[in-house]
Structure formats: C-alpha cells, structure tokens
C-alpha atoms as a PDB file:
ATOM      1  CA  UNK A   1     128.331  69.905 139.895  1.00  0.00           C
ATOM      2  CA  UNK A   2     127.338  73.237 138.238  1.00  0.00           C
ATOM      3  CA  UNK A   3     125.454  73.945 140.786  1.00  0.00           C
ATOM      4  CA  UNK A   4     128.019  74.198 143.653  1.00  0.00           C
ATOM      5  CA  UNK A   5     130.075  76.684 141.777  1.00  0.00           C
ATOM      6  CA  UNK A   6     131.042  80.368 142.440  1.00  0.00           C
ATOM      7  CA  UNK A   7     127.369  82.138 141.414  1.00  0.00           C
ATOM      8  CA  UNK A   8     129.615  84.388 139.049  1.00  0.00           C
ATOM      9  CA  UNK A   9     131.136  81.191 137.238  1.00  0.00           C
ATOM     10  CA  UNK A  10     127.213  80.064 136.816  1.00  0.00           C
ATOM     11  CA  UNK A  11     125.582  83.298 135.483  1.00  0.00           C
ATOM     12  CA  UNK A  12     129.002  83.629 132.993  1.00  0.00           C
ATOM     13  CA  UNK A  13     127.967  80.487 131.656  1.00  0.00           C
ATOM     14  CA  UNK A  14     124.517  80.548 131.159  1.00  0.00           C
ATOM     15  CA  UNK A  15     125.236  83.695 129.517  1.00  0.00           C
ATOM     16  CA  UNK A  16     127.860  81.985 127.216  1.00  0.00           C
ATOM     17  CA  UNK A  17     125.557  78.824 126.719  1.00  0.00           C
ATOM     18  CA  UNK A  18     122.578  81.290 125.382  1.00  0.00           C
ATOM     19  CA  UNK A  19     124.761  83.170 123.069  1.00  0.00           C
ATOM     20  CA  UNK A  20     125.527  79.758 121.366  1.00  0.00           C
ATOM     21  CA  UNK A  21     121.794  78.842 121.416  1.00  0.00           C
ATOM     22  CA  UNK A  22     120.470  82.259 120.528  1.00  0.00           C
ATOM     23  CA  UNK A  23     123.313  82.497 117.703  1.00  0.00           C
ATOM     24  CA  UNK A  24     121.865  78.996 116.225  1.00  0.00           C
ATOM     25  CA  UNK A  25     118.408  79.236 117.301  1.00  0.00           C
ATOM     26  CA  UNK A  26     117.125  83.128 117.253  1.00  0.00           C
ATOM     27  CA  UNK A  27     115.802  84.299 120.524  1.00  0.00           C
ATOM     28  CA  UNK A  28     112.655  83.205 119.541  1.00  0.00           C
ATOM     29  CA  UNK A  29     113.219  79.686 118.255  1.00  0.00           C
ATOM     30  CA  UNK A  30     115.444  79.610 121.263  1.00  0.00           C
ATOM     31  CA  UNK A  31     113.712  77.625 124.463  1.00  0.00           C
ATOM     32  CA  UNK A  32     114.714  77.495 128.340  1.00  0.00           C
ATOM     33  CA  UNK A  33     115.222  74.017 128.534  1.00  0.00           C
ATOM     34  CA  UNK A  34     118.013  74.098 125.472  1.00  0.00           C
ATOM     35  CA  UNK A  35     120.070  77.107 127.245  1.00  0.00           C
ATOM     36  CA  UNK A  36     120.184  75.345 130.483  1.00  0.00           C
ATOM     37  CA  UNK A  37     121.207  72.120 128.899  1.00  0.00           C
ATOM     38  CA  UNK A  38     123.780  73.865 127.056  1.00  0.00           C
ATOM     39  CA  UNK A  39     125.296  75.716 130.341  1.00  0.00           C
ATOM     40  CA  UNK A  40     125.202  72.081 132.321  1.00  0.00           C
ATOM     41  CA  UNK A  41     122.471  73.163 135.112  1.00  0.00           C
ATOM     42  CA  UNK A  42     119.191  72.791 135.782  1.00  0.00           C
ATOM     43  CA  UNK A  43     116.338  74.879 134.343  1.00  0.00           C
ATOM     44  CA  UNK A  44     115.634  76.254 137.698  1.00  0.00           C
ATOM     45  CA  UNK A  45     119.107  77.137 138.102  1.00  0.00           C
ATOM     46  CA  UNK A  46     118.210  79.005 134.837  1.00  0.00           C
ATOM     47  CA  UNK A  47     114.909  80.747 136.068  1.00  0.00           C
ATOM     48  CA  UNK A  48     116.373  81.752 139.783  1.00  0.00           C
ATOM     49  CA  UNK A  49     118.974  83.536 137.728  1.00  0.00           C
ATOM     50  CA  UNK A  50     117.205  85.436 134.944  1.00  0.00           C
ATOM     51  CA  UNK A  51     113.202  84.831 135.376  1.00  0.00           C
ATOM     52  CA  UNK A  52     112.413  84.449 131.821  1.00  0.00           C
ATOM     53  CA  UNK A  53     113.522  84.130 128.154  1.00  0.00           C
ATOM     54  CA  UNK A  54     113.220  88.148 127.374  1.00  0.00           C
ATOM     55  CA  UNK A  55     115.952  89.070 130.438  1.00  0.00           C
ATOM     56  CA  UNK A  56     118.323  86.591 129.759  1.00  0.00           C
ATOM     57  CA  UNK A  57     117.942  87.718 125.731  1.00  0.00           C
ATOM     58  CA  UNK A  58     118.635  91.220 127.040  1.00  0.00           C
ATOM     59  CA  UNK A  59     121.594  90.396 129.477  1.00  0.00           C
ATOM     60  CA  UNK A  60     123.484  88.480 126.299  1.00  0.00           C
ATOM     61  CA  UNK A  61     122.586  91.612 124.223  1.00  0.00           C
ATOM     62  CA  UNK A  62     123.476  93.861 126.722  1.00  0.00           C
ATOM     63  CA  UNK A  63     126.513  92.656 127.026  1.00  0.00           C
ATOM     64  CA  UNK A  64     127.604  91.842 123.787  1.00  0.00           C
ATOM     65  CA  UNK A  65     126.414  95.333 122.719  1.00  0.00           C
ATOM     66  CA  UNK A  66     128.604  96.655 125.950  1.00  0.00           C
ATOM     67  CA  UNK A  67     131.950  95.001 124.549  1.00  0.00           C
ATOM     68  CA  UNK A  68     131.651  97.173 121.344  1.00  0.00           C
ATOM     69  CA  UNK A  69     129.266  99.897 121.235  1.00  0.00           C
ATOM     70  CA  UNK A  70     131.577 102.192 123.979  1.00  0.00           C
ATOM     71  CA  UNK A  71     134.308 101.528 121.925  1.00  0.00           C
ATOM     72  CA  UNK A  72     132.781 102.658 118.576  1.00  0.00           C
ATOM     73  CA  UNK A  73     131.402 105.992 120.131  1.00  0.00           C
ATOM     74  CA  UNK A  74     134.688 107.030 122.111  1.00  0.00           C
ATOM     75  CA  UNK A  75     136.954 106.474 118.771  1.00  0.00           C
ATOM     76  CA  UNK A  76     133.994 108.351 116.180  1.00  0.00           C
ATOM     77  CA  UNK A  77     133.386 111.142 118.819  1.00  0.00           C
ATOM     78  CA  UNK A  78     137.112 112.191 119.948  1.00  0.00           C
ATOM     79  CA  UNK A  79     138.762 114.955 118.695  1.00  0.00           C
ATOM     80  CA  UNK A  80     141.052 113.119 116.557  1.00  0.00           C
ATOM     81  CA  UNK A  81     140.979 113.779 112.881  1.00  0.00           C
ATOM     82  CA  UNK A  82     139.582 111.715 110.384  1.00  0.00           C
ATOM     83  CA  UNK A  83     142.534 109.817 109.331  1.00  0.00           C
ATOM     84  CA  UNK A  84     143.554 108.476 113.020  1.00  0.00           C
ATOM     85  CA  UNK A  85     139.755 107.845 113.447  1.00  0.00           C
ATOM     86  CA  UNK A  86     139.604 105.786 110.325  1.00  0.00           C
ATOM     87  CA  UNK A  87     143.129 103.761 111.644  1.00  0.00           C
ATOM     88  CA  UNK A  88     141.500 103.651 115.111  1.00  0.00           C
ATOM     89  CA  UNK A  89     138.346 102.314 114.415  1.00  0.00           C
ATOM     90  CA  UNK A  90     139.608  99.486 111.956  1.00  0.00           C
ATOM     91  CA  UNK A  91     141.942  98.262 114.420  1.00  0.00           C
ATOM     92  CA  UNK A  92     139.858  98.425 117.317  1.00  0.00           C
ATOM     93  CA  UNK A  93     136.596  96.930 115.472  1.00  0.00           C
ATOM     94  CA  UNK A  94     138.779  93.814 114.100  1.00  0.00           C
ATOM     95  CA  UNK A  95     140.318  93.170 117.273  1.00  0.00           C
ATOM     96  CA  UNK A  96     137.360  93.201 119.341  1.00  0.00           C
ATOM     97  CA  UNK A  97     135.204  91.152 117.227  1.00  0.00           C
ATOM     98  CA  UNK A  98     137.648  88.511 116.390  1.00  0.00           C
ATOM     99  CA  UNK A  99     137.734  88.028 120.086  1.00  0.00           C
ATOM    100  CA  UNK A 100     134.071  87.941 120.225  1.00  0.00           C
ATOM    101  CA  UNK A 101     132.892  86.711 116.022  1.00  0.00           C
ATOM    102  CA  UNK A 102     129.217  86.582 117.622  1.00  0.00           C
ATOM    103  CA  UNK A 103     128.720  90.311 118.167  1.00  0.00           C
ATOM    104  CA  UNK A 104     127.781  92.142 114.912  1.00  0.00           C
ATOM    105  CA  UNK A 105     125.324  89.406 113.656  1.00  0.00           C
ATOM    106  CA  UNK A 106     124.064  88.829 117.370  1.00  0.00           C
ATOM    107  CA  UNK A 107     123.452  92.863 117.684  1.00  0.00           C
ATOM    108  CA  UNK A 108     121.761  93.215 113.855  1.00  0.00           C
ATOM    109  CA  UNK A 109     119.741  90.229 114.619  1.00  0.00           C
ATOM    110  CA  UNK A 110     118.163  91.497 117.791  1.00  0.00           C
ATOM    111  CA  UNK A 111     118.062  95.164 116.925  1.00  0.00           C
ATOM    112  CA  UNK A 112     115.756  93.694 113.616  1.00  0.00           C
ATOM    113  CA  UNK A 113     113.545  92.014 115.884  1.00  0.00           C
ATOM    114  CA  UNK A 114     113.846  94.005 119.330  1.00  0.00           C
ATOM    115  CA  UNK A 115     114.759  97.681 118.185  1.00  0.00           C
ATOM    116  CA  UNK A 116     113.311  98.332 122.183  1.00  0.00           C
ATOM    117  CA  UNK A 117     116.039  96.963 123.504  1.00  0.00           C
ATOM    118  CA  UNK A 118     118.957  99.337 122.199  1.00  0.00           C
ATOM    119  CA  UNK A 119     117.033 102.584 123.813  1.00  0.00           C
ATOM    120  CA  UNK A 120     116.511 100.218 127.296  1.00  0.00           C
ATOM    121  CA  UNK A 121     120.154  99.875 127.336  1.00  0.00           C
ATOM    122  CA  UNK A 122     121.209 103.269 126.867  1.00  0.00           C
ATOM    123  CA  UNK A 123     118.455 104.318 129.500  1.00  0.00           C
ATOM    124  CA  UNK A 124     119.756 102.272 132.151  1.00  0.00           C
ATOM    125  CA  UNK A 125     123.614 103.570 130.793  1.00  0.00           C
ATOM    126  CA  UNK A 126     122.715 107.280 131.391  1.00  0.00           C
ATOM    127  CA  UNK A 127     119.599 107.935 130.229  1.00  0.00           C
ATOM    128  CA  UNK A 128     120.532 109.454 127.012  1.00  0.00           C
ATOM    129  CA  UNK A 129     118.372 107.959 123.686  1.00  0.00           C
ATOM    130  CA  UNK A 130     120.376 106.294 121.106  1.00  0.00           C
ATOM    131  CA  UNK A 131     118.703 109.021 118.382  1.00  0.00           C
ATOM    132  CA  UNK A 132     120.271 111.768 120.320  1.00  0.00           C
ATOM    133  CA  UNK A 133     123.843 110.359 120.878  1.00  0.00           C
ATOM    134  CA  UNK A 134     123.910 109.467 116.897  1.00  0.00           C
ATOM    135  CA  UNK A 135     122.814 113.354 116.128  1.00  0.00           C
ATOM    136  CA  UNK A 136     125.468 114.195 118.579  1.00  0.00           C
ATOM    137  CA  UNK A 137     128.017 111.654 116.488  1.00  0.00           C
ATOM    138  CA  UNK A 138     127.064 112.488 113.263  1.00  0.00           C
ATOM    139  CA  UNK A 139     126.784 116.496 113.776  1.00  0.00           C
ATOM    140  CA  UNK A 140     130.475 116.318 114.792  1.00  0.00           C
ATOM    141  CA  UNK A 141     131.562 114.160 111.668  1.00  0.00           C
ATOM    142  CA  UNK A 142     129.981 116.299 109.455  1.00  0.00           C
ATOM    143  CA  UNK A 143     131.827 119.689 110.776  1.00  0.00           C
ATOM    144  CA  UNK A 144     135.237 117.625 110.655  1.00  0.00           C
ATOM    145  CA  UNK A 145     134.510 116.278 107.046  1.00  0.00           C
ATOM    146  CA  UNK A 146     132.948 119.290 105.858  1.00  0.00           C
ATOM    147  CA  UNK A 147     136.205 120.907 107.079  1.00  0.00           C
ATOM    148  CA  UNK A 148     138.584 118.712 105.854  1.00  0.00           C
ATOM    149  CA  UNK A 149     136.921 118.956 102.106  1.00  0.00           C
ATOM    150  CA  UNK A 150     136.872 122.432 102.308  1.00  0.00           C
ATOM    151  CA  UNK A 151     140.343 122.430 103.069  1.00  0.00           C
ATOM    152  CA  UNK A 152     140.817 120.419 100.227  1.00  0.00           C
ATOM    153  CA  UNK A 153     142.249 117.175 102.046  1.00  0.00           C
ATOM    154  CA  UNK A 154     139.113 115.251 101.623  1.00  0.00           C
ATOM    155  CA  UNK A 155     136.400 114.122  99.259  1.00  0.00           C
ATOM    156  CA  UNK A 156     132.986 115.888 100.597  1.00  0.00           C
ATOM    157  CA  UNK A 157     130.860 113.101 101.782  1.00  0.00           C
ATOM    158  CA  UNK A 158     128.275 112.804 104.662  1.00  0.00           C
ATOM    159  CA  UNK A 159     128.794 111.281 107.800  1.00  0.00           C
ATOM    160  CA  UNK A 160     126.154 108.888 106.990  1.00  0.00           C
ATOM    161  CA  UNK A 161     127.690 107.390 104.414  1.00  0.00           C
ATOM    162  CA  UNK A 162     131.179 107.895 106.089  1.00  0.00           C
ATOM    163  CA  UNK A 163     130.182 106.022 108.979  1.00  0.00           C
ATOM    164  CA  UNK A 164     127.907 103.651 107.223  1.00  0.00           C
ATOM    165  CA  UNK A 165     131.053 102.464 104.747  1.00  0.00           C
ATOM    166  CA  UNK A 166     133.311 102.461 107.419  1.00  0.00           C
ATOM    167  CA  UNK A 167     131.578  99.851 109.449  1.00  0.00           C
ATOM    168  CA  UNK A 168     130.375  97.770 106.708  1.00  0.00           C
ATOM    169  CA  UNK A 169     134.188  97.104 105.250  1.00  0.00           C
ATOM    170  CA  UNK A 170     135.083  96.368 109.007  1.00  0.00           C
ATOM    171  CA  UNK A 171     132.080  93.756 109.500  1.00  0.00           C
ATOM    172  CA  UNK A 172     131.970  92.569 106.095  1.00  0.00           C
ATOM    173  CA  UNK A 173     134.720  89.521 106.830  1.00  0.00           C
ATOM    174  CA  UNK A 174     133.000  88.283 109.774  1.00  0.00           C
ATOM    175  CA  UNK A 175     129.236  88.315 108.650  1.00  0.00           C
ATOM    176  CA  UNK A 176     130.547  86.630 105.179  1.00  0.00           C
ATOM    177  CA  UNK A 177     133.087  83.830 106.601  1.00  0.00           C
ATOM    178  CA  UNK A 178     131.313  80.915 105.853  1.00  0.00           C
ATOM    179  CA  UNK A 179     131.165  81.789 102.276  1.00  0.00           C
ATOM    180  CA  UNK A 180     134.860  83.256 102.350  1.00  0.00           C
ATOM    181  CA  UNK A 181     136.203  80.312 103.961  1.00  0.00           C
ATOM    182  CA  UNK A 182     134.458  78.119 101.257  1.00  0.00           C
ATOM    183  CA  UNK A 183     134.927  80.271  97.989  1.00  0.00           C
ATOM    184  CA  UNK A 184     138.742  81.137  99.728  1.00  0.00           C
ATOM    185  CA  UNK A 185     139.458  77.972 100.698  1.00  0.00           C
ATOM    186  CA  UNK A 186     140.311  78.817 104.022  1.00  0.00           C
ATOM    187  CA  UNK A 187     140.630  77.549 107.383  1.00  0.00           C
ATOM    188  CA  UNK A 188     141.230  79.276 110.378  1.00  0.00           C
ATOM    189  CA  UNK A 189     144.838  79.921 110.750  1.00  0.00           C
ATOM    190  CA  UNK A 190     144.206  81.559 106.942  1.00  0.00           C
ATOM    191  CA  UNK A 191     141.295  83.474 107.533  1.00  0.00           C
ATOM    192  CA  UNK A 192     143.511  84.877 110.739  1.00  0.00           C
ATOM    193  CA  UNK A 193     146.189  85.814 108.990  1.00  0.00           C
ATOM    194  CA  UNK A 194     143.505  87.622 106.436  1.00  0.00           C
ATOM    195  CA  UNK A 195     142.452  89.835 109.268  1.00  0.00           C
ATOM    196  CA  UNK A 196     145.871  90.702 110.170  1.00  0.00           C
ATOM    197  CA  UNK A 197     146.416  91.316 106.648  1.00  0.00           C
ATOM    198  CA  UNK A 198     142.751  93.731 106.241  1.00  0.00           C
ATOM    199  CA  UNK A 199     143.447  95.480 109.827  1.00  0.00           C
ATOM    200  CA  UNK A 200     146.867  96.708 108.523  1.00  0.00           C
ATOM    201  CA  UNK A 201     145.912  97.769 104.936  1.00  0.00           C
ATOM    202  CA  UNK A 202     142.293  98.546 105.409  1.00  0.00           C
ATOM    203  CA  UNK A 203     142.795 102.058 107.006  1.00  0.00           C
ATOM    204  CA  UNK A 204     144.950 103.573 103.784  1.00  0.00           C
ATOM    205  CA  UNK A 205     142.261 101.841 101.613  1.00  0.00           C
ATOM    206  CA  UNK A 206     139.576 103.851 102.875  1.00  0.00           C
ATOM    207  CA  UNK A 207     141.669 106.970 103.459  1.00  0.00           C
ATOM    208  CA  UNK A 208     142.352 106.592  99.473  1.00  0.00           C
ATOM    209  CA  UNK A 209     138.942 107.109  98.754  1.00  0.00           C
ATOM    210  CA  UNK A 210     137.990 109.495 100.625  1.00  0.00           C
ATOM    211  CA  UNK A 211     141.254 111.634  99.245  1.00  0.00           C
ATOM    212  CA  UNK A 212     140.357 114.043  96.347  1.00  0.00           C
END
C-alpha cells in the first residue's frame, strides 16, 4: 500500500501527483481529493503531510522554481562575459527543462496568480527580495554590455531586453509544443532531436544579433 512506504517516497509523490493536477487543473480548479487520488493515498495521508491546498501549491512551486531559478542567477551573475553567458544559459535552460517540461508554464502560471509566493521563497532562501537580487542582476549586465558596445564588440542594448530575449527564445519551444508538434508534424523523438538541434545553434544565433 502507499501508505506503508518510506515517508520520503510518499511526500515525492504527492508532490509529483499535484504537479500533474495543478498543470491540468490550475491551483485553483485543482481539489484535495483529485491530488490524493492521483498520488494513490488517502486524503488524510494528503492533509497529515501538507495541511491544506495553499502549502502543497507552494511546496510544488517551490520546488519547481528551486530546480531552475539558482541556475539562471549563478550563470547571468558570474563573471563570465557575455558570449559564454549566452552559450551557458541556452544549454543549461534546455537541459533542465526538458528534464522537467512543467517548469516555465508551472512558474508563469503561479507567479500570474500568486506573485506572493516568489518573495516567500526567496525569504525563507536568505532573506533577500526578488526586486533587489534582479537590480543586483541587471546592474551587472548593463556595465558588461555597456562595456562590450563601447568596445565595439556588441550592439548597445539593455539588460532588460537582453535578458528578456534571451529567455523567451530558450522557453519559446516548450510553452509552444503542442502547436509545434501539430503544425511540425512531430513526435517526440523529432521534437528531441529539435532541441538538440536549437541548444547547439541557438547560442551563435543570438550572439549574431547582438554583434554590430
């Protein structure tokens, strides 16, 4: 039974069986009963681990926010130039999102409805709010690209926009597959190979326009 196994093998699948419903449902269309049939235990199985609706919606954001958000800030806040951040990020983004195809429209979804919960997560991560880390981000990408044009090796742009375009051609694939897969005529093992295919020549597309 569900029940008798390893707490950590429970609470990993309740979380997994309310990403599916929360992904189908919204976390407001989404009820109790429906998660905990989904994870195969009872709904007080459900309640002794998370209480209510709103924590388990912000454990499955938490965490799916955890997988990339670290990632994201490390890669757009190192010292590396542009250019290896722009390869970085691409690979790094694609790779961690085909693992996990839920994330991006999970995140946008919530943060629409529950903007709250991105500043509760970074409070309980350090403390620091998610408008100060972005200043922090976007103060350092505008000295590097303000440098780099000056120098003449890039295109001035902001590091709004930069950052802005940069994630948008990275997400784009995933939050469109249904009508790519349809209008592409692909299945799976294409669509696959058209990530492969984007994470290796995305990086010199962007670079391209961003060159003068």
């Amino acid at each position: 039974m569900a029940e008798s196994q390893p707490e950590g093998d429970t609470e990993a699948r309740i979380l997994e069986a309310a990403r599916r419903v929360f992904m189908l449902r919204g976390t407001a269309g989404a009820r109790m009963q429906e998660i905990a049939a989904e994870a195969g235990v009872n709904q007080a199985l459900l309640h002794y681990y998370f209480r209510t609706k709103d924590r388990l919606a912000e454990a499955v954001f938490r965490e799916a926010a955890g997988r990339l958000a670290p990632t994201v800030l490390r890669i757009l806040g190192s010292d590396e130039p542009i250019e290896a951040k722009v390869e970085q990020f691409v690979q790094a983004y694609i790779d961690a999102v085909r693992r996990h195809p839920f994330i991006p429209g999970y995140i946008l979804a919530e943060l629409h409805h529950h903007p709250e919960r991105l500043a509760a997560m970074a409070e309980r991560a350090g403390g620091i709010p998610p408008a100060e880390i972005a200043r922090a981000l976007i103060g350092k990408l505008d000295v590097q690209l303000r440098t780099a044009a000056e120098a003449g090796a890039l295109r001035p742009i902001a590091a709004a926009q930069f950052v802005v375009n940069l994630i948008a051609l990275c997400v784009f694939p995933f939050a469109a597959r249904p009508a790519l897969t349809i209008g592409l005529g692909m299945d799976d093992g294409a669509f696959d190979r058209f990530l492969d295919e984007r994470r290796a020549s995305l990086p010199s597309f962007i670079l391209s326009g961003l060159r003068p």
